[in-house]
Protein backbone atom coordinates (compact mmCIF):
# COMPACT_ATOMS: atom_id res chain seq x y z
CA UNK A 1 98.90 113.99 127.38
CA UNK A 2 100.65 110.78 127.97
CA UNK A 3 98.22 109.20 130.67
CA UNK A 4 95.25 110.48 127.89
CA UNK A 5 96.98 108.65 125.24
CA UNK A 6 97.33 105.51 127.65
CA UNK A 7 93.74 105.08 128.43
CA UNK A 8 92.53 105.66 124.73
CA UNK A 9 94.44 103.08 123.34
CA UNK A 10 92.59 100.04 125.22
CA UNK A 11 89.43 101.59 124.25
CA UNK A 12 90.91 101.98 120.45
CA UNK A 13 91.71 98.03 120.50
CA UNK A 14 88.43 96.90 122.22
CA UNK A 15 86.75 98.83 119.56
CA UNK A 16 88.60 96.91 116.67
CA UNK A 17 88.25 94.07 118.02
CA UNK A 18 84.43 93.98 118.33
CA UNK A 19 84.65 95.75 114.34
CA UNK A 20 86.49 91.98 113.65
CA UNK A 21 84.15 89.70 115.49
CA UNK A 22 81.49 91.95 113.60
CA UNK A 23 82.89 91.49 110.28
CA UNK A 24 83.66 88.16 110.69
CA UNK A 25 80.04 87.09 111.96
CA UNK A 26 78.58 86.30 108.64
CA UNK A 27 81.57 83.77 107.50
CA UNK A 28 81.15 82.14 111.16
CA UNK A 29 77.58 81.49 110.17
CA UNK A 30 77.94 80.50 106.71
CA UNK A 31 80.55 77.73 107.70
CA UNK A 32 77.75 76.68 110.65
CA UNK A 33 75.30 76.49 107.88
CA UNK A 34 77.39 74.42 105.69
CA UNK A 35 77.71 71.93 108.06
CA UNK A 36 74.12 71.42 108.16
CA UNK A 37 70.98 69.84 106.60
CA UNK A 38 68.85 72.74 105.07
CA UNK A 39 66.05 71.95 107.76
CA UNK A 40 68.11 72.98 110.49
CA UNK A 41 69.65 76.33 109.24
CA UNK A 42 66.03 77.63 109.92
CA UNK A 43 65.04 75.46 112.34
CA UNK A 44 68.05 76.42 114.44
CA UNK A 45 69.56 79.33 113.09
CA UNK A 46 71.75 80.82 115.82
CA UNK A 47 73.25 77.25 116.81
CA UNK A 48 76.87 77.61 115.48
CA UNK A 49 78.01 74.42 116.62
CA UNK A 50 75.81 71.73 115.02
CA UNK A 51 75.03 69.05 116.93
CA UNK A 52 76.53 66.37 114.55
CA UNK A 53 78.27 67.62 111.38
CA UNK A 54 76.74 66.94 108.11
CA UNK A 55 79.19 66.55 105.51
CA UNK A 56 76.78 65.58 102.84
CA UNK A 57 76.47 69.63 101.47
CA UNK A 58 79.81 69.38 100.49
CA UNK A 59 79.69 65.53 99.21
CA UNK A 60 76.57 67.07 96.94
CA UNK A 61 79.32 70.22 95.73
CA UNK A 62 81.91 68.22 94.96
CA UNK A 63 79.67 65.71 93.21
CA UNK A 64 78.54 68.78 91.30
CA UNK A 65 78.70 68.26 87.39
CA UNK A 66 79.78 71.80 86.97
CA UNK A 67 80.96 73.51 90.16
CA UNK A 68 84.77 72.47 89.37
CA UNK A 69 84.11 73.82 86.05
CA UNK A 70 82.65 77.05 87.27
CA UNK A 71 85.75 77.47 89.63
CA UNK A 72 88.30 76.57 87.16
CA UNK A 73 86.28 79.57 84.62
CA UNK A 74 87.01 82.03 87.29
CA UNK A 75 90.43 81.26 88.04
CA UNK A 76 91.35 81.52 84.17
CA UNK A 77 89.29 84.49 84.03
CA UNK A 78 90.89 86.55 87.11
CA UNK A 79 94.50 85.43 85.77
CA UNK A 80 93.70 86.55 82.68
CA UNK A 81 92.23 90.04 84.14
CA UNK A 82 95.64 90.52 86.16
CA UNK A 83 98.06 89.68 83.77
CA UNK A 84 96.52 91.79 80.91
CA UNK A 85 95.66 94.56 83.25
CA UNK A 86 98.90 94.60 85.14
CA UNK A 87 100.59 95.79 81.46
CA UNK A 88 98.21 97.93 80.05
CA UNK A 89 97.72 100.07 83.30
CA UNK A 90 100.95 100.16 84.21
CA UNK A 91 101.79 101.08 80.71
CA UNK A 92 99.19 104.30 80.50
CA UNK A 93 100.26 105.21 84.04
CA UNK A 94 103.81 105.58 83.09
CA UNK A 95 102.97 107.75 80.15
CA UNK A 96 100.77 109.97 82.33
CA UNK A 97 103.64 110.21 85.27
CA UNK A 98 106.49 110.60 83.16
CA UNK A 99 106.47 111.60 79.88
CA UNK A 100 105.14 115.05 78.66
CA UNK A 101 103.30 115.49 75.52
CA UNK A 102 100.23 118.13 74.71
CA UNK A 103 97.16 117.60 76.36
CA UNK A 104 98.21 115.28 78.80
CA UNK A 105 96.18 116.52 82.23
CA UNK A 106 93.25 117.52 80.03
CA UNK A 107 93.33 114.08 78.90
CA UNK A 108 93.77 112.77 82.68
CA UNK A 109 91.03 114.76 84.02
CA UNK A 110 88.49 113.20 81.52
CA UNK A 111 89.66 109.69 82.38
CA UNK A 112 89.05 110.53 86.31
CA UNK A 113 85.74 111.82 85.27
CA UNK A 114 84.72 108.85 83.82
CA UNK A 115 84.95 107.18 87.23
CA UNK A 116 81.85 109.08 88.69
CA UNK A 117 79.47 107.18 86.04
CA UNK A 118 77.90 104.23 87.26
CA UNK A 119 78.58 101.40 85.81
CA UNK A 120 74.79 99.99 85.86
CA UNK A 121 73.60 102.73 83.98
CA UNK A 122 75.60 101.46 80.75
CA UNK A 123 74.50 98.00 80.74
CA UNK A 124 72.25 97.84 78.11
CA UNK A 125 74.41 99.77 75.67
CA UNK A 126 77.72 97.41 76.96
CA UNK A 127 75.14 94.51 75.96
CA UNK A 128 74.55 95.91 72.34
CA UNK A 129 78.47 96.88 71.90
CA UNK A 130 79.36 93.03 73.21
CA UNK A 131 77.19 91.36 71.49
CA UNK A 132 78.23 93.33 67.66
CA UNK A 133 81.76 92.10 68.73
CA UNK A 134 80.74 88.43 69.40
CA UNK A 135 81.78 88.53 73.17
CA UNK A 136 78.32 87.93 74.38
CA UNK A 137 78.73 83.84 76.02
CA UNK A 138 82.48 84.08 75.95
CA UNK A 139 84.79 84.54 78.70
CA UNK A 140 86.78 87.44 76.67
CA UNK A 141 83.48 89.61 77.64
CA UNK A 142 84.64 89.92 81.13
CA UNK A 143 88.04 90.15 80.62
CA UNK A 144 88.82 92.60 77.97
CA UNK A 145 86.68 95.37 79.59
CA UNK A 146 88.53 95.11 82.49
CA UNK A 147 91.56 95.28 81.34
CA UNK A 148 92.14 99.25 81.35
CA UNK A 149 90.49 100.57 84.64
CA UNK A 150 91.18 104.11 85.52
CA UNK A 151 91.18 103.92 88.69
CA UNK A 152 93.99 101.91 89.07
CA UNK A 153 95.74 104.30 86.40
CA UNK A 154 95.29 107.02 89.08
CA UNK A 155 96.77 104.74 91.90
CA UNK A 156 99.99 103.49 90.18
CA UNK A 157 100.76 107.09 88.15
CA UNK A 158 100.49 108.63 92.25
CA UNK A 159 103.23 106.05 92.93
CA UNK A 160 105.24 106.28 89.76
CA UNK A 161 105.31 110.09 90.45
CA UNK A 162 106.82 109.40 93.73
CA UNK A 163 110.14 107.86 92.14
CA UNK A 164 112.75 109.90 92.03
CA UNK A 165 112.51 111.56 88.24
CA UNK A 166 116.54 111.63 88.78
CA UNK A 167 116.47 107.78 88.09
CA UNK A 168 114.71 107.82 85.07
CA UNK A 169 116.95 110.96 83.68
CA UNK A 170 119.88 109.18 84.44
CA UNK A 171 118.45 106.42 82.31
CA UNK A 172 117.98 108.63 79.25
CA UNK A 173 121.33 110.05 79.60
CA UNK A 174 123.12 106.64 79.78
CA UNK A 175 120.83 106.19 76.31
CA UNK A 176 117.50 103.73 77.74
CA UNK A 177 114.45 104.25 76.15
CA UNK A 178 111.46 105.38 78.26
CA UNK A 179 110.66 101.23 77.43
CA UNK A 180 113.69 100.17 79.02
CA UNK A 181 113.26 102.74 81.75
CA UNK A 182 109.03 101.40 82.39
CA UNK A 183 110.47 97.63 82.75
CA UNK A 184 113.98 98.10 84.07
CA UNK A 185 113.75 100.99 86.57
CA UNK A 186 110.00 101.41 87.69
CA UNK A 187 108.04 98.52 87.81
CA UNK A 188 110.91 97.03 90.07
CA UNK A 189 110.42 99.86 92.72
CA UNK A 190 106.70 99.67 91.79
CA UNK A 191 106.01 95.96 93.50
CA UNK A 192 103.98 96.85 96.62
CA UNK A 193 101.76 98.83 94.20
CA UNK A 194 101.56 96.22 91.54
CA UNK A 195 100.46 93.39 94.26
CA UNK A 196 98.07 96.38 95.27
CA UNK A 197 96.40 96.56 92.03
CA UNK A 198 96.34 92.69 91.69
CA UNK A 199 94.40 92.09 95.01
CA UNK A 200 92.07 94.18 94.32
CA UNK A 201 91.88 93.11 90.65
CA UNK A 202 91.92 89.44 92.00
CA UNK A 203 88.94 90.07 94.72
CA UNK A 204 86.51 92.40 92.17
CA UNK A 205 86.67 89.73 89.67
CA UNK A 206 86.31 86.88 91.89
CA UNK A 207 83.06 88.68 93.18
CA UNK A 208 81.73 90.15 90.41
CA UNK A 209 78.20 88.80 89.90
CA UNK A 210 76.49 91.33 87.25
CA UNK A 211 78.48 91.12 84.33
CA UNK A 212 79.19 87.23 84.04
CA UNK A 213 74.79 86.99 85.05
CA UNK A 214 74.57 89.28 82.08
CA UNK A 215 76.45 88.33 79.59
CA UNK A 216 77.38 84.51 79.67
CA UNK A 217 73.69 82.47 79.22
CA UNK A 218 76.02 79.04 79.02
CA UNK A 219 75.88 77.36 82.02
CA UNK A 220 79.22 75.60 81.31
CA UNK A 221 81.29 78.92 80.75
CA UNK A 222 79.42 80.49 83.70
CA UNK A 223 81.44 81.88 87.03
CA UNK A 224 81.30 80.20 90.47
CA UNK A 225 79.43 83.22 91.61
CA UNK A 226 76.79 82.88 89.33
CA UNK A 227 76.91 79.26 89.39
CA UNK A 228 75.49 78.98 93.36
CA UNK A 229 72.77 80.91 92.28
CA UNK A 230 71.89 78.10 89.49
CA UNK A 231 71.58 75.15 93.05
CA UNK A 232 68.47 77.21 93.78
CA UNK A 233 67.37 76.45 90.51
CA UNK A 234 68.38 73.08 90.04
CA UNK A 235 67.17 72.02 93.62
CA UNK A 236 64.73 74.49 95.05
CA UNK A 237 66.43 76.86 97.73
CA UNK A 238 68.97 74.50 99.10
CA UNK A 239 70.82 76.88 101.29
CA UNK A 240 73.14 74.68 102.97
CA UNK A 241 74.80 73.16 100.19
CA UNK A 242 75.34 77.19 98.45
CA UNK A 243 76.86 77.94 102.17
CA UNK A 244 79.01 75.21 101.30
CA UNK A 245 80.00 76.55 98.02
CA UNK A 246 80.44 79.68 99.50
CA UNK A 247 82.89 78.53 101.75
CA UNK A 248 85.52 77.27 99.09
CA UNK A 249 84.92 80.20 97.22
CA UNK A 250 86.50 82.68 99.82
CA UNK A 251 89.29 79.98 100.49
CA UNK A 252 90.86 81.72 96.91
CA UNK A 253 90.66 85.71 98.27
CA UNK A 254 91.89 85.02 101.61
CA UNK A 255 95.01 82.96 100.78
CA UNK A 256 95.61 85.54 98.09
CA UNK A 257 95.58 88.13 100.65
CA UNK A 258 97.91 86.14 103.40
CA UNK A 259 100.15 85.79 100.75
CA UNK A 260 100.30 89.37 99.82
CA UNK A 261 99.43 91.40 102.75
CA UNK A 262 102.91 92.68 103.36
CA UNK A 263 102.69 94.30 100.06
CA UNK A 264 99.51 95.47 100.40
CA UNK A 265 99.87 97.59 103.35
CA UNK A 266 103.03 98.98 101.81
CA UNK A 267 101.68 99.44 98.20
CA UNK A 268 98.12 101.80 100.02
CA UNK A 269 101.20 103.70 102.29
CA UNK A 270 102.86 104.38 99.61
CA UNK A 271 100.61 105.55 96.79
CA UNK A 272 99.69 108.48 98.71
CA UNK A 273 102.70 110.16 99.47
CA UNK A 274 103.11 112.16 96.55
CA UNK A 275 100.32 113.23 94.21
């Protein structure tokens, strides 16, 4: 068993490793593109190494009248989205891990079910709803409907529900409210699952392409994701210089993730322990 176990685990590593050099392909040749003029990324395609780096894409970006603007927009926006969504959520998954009142799993079960609707398929009527609010063109549009997301209800009420319910009991006999208990008791032991929720939070906003294409028509208030689509516009299909946008754009996910990995790993470990 031992000797099988032995030869399987070199095979197990050489297999990751060529899953990383796959995954990793398409950022190699996005930052070889970047560092060329458009004629060449067709012209020679699979050269990663160009033969003289062109810094002029990223002279162009940072030249840019809006790009700056279009990053600072999503920063504000993702910030936003965490901080608002970090309370609510945490707030509704408290109530469904740890207090009891009628109609509770009913209620639970309807919210999971909501999850198996596409989102897509309600665009039109989200349109209508947003724009007899006055969101339509405004940055709230993006951020207020993602501020309660069930899915992440589900993933912190499986961690809350793996606390020890003799913590929070001991709380109400010592006279907390279940207030005092949510900010004072949980959400301290809840970290690796709160830095869970915000990485993802953090990297689905910072992606998301639809819903800022949809509903934000100002170029100004528009979303660095959107925005490299407007340098084919502006320029024709300038590839090179969007490769180049492209590249500071993942600069913000991955140092987000180095600087919460550690958390990360813990927070999906943990979540599934009790359910």
């Amino acid at each position: 068993m031992g000797s099988l176990l032995a030869f399987k685990r070199p095979i197990f590593g050489l297999a990751m490793l060529l899953f990383g050099v796959l995954m990793i392909t398409p950022f190699i040749f996005m930052l070889s593109f970047s560092l060329k003029p458009t004629s060449e990324v067709f012209i020679h395609p699979l050269q990663l190494i160009p033969q003289k780096l062109y810094l002029v894409n990223f002279e162009r970006l940072f030249a840019h009248e809006y790009y700056f603007n279009w990053y600072r927009n999503s920063i504000v926006v993702v910030f936003l989205t965490i901080l608002l969504r970090s309370f609510f959520v945490t707030m509704a998954a408290y109530a469904f891990a740890r207090l009891h009142f009628k109609g509770k799993n009913i209620m639970f079960l309807l919210l999971i079910s909501t999850m198996m609707i596409p989102p897509d398929t309600t665009i039109v009527a989200r349109f209508l709803l947003y724009k007899y609010m006055h969101l339509v063109n405004t940055h709230w549009v993006i951020i207020l409907p993602a501020i309660f997301d069930v899915f992440f209800i589900f993933l912190l009420r499986q961690f809350f529900t793996g606390i020890p319910k003799e913590l929070s009991e001991s709380a109400l006999i010592d006279g907390c409210s279940h207030f005092k208990i949510y900010y004072r008791i949980i959400l301290p032991l809840a970290v690796p699952a709160l830095v869970t929720m915000a990485l993802f939070t953090f990297i689905w906003s910072w992606n998301d392409f639809v819903n800022p294409f949809i509903f934000i028509s100002s170029i100004q208030k528009q979303l660095v994701t959107v925005g490299l689509e407007y340098f084919q516009k502006e320029a024709g299909r300038d590839y090179a210089m969007q490769m180049a946008g492209a590249c500071f754009i993942v600069i913000a996910p991955i140092a987000m993730f180095a600087l919460s990995q550690r958390f990360f790993i813990q927070g999906i470990v943990m979540t599934g322990i009790k359910g």
